[in-house]
C-alpha atoms as a PDB file:
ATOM      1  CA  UNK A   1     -24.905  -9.005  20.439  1.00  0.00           C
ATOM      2  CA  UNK A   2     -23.315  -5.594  19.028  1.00  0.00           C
ATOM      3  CA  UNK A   3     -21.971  -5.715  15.661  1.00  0.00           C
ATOM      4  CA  UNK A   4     -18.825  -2.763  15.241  1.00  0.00           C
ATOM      5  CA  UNK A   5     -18.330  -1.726  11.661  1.00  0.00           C
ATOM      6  CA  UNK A   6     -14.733  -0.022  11.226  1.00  0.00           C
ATOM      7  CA  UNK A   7     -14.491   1.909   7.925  1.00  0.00           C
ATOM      8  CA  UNK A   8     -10.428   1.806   7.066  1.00  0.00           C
ATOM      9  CA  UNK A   9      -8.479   4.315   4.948  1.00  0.00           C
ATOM     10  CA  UNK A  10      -4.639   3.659   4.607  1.00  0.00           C
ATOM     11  CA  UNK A  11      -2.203   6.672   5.634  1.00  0.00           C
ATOM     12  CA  UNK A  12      -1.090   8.450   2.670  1.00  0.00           C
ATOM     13  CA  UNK A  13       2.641   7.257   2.573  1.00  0.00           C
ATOM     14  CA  UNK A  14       0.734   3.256   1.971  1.00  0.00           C
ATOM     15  CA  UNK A  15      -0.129   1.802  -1.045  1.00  0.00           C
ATOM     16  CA  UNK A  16      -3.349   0.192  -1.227  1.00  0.00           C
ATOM     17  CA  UNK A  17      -1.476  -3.162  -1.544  1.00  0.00           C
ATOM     18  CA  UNK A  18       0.854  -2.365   1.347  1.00  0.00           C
ATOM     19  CA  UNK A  19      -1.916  -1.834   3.834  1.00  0.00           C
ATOM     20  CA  UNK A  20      -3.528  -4.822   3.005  1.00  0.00           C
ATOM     21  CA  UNK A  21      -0.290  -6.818   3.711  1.00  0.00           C
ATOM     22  CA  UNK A  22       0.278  -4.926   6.731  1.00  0.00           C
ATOM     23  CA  UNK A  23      -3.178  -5.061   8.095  1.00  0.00           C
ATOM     24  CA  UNK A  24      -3.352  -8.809   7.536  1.00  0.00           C
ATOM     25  CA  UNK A  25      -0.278  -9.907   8.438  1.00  0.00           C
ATOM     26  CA  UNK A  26       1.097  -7.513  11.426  1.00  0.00           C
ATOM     27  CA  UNK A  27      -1.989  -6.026  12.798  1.00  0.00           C
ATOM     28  CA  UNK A  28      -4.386  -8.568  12.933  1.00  0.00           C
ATOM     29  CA  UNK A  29      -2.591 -11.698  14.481  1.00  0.00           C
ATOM     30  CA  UNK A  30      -1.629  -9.086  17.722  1.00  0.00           C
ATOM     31  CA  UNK A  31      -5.200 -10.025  18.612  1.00  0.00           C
ATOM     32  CA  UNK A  32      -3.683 -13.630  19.408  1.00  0.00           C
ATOM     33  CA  UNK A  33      -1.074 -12.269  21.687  1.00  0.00           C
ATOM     34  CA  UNK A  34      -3.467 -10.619  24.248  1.00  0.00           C
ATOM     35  CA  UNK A  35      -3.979 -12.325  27.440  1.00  0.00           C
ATOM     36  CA  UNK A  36      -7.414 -14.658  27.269  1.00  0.00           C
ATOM     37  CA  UNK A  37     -10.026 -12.564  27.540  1.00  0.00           C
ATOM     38  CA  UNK A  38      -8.915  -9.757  27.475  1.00  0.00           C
ATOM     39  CA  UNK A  39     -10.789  -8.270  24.219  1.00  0.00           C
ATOM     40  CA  UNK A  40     -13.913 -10.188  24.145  1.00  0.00           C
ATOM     41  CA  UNK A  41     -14.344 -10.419  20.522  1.00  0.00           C
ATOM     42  CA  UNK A  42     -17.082 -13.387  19.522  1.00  0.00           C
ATOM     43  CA  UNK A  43     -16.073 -12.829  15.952  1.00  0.00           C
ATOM     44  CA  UNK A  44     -14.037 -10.773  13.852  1.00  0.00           C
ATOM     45  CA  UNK A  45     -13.994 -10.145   9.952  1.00  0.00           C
ATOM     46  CA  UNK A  46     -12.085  -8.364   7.583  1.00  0.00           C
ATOM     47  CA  UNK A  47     -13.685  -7.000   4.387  1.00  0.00           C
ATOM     48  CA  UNK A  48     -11.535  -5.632   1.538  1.00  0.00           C
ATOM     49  CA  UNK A  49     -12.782  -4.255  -1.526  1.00  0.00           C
ATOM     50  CA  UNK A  50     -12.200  -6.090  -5.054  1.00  0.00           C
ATOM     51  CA  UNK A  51     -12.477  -4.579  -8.744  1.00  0.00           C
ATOM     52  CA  UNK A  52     -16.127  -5.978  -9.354  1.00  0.00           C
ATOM     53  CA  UNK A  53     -18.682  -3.475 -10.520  1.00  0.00           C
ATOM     54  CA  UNK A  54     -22.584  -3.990  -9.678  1.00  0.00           C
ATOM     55  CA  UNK A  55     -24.223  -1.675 -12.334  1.00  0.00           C
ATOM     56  CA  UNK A  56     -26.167   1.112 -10.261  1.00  0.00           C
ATOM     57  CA  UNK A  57     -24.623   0.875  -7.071  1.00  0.00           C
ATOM     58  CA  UNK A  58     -21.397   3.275  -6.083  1.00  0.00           C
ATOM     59  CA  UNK A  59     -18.365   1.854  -4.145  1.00  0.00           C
ATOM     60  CA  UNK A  60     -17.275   3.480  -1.523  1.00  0.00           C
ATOM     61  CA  UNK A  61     -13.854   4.484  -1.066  1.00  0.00           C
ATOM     62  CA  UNK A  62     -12.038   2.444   1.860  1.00  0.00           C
ATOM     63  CA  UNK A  63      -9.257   0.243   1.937  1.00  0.00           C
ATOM     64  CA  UNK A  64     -11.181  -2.301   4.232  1.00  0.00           C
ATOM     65  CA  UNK A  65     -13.691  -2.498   6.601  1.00  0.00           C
ATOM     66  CA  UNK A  66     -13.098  -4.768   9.905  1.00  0.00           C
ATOM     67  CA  UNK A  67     -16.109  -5.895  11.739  1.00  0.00           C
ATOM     68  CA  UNK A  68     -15.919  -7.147  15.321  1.00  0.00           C
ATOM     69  CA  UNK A  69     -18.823  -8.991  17.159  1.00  0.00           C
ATOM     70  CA  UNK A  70     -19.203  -8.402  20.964  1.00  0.00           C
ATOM     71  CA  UNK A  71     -21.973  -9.613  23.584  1.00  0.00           C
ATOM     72  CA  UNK A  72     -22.475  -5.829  25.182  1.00  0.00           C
ATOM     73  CA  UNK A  73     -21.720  -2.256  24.884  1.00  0.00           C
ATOM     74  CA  UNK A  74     -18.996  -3.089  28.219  1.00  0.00           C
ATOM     75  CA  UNK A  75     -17.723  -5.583  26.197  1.00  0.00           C
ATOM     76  CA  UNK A  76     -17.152  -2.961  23.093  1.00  0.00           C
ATOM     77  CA  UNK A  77     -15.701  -0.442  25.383  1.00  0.00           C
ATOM     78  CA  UNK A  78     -12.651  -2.723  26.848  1.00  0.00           C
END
């Protein structure tokens, strides 16, 4: 199992707000319209950063980070 970790900044013209809407709600249900199969994805997350603070450990600055599972490295390259 590979696990791909996909740092996301929004383009400049985006609010932080409007790329989470758009991210969620246009971008991620295209997965469903590909034909079966066709991106072998055995699990897919989508991480987005909230106003918590841990003292002594620094955010980093991304709008979200998707993770996708796959079985192999053919797998990640379709």
């Amino acid at each position: 199992m590979i696990k791909i970790s996909i740092f996301l900044t929004r383009r400049a013209d985006l609010s932080h707000d409007e790329f989470v809407d758009y991210w969620t709600q246009k971008h991620t249900p295209l997965l469903s319209t590909l034909p079966a199969g066709e991106v072998p994805v055995r699990r897919y997350v989508q991480l987005l950063p909230t106003d918590d603070e841990i003292p002594g450990v620094t955010t980093a600055a991304y709008d979200g980070v998707a993770e996708l599972w796959v079985d192999s490295i053919a797998d990640a390259a379709r």
